[in-house]
Protein backbone atom coordinates (compact mmCIF):
# COMPACT_ATOMS: atom_id res chain seq x y z
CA UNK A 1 0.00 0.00 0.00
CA UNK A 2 1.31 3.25 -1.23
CA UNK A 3 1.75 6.28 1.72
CA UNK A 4 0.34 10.03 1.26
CA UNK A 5 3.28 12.20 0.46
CA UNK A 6 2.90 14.30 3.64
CA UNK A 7 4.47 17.66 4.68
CA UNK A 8 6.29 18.13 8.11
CA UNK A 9 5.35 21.88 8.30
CA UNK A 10 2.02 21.26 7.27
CA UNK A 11 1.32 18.40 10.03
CA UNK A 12 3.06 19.78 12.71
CA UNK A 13 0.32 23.37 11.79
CA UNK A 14 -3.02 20.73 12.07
CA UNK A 15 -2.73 20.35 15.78
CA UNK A 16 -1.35 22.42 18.55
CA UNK A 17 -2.20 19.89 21.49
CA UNK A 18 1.43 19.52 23.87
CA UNK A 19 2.41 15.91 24.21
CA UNK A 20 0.12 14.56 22.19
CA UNK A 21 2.03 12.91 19.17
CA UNK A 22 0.73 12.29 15.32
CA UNK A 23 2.02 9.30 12.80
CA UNK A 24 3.59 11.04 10.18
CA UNK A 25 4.10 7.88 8.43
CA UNK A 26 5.49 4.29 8.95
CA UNK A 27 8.76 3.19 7.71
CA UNK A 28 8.73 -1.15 8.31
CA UNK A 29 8.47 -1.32 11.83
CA UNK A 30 8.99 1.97 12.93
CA UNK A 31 6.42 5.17 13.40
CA UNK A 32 7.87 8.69 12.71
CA UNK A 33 5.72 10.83 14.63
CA UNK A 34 5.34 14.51 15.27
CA UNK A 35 4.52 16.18 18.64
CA UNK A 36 4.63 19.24 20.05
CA UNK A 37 5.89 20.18 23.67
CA UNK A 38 5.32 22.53 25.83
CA UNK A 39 6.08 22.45 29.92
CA UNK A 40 7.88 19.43 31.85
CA UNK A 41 6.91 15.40 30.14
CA UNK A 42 6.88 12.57 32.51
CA UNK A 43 10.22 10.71 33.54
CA UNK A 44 9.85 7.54 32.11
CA UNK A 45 12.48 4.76 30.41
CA UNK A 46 11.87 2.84 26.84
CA UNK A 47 13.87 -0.62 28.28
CA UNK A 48 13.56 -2.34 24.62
CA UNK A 49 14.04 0.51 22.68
CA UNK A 50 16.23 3.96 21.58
CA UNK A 51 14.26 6.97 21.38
CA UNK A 52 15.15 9.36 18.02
CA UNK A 53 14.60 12.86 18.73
CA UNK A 54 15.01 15.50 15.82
CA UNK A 55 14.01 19.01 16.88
CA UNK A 56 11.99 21.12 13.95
CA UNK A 57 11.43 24.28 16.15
CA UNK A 58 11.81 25.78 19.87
CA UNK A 59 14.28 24.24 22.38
CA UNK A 60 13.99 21.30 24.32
CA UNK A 61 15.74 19.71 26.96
CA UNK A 62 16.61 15.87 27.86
CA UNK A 63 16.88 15.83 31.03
CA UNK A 64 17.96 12.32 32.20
CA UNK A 65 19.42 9.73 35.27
CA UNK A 66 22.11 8.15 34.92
CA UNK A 67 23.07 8.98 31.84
CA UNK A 68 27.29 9.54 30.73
CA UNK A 69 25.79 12.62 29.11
CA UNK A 70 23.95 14.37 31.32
CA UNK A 71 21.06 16.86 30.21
CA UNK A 72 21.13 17.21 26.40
CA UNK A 73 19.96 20.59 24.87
CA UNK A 74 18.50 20.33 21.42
CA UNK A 75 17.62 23.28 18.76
CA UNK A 76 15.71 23.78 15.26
CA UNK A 77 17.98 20.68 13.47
CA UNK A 78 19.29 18.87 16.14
CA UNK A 79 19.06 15.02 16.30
CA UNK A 80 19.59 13.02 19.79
CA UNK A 81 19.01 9.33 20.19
CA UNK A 82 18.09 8.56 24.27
CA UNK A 83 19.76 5.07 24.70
CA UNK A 84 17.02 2.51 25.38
CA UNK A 85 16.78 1.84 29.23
CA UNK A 86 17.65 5.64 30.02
CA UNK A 87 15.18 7.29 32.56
CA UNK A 88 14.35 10.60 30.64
CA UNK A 89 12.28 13.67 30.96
CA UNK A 90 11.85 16.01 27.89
CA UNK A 91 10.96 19.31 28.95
CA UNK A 92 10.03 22.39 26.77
CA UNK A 93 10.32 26.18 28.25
CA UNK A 94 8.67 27.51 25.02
CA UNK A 95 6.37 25.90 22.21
CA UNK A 96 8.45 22.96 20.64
CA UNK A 97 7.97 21.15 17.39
CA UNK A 98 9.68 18.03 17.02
CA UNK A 99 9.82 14.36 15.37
CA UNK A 100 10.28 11.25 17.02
CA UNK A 101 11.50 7.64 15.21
CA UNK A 102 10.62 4.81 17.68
CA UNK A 103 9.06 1.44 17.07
CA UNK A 104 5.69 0.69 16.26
CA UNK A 105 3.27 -0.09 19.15
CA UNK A 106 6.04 2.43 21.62
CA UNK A 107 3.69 4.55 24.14
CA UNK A 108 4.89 7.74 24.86
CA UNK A 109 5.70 7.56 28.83
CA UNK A 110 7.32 3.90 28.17
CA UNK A 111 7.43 2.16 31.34
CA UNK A 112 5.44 4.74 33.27
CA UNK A 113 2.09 5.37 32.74
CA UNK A 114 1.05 8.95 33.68
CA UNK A 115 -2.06 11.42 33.06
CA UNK A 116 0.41 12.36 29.99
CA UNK A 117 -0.02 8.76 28.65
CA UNK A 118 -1.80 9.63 24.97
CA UNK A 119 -2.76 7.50 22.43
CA UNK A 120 -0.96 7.65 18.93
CA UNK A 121 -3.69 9.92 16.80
CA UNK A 122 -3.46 9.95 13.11
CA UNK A 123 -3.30 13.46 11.39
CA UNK A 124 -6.27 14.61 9.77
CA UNK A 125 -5.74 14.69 5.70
């Protein structure tokens, strides 16, 4: 089955809801997805899985535990990969847009369920 050719700009401007991410498409097993983040996330860990952060607008900050690296800052163009098994916050001062890569079926807080536990939405063509 053939994808929609879709437009980052375009589905990052159909929603405006923080933390609540869209399938921009599926590449084999993988989602892309776009989000947008505003405020402090949950603290969570993906233990089977890498996260792929890639950061279209804003600033936002990975803040993480026991990590070698610390908090990582990311800007418009910057791509960070939290190693799976990594306790992690994201946390946005300002209005974020951003893309994620993670593997089908991945919820959002990983092994912590929160009240910021969404369901993956589809964007509206």
């Amino acid at each position: 089955m053939t994808q929609p050719v879709r437009n980052l700009q375009t589905a990052l401007d159909s929603f405006s809801e923080p933390w609540s991410p869209r399938r921009l498409v599926s590449v084999n097993d993988y989602d892309v997805k776009v989000f947008k983040a505003q405020g402090e996330f949950t603290w969570h860990s993906h233990p089977d899985t890498d996260e792929l952060f890639l950061v279209v607008s804003g600033r936002l900050v990975i803040q993480q535990r026991d990590a070698d690296g610390g908090d990582v800052e990311l800007g418009p163009g910057d791509v960070y990969v939290v190693p799976r098994g990594v306790e992690h916050c994201p946390r946005a001062d300002g209005e974020v847009s951003a893309l994620l890569i993670e593997p089908q079926g991945t919820v959002n807080t990983g092994d912590t369920p929160s009240a910021r536990t969404a369901t993956l939405r589809e964007l509206d063509d």
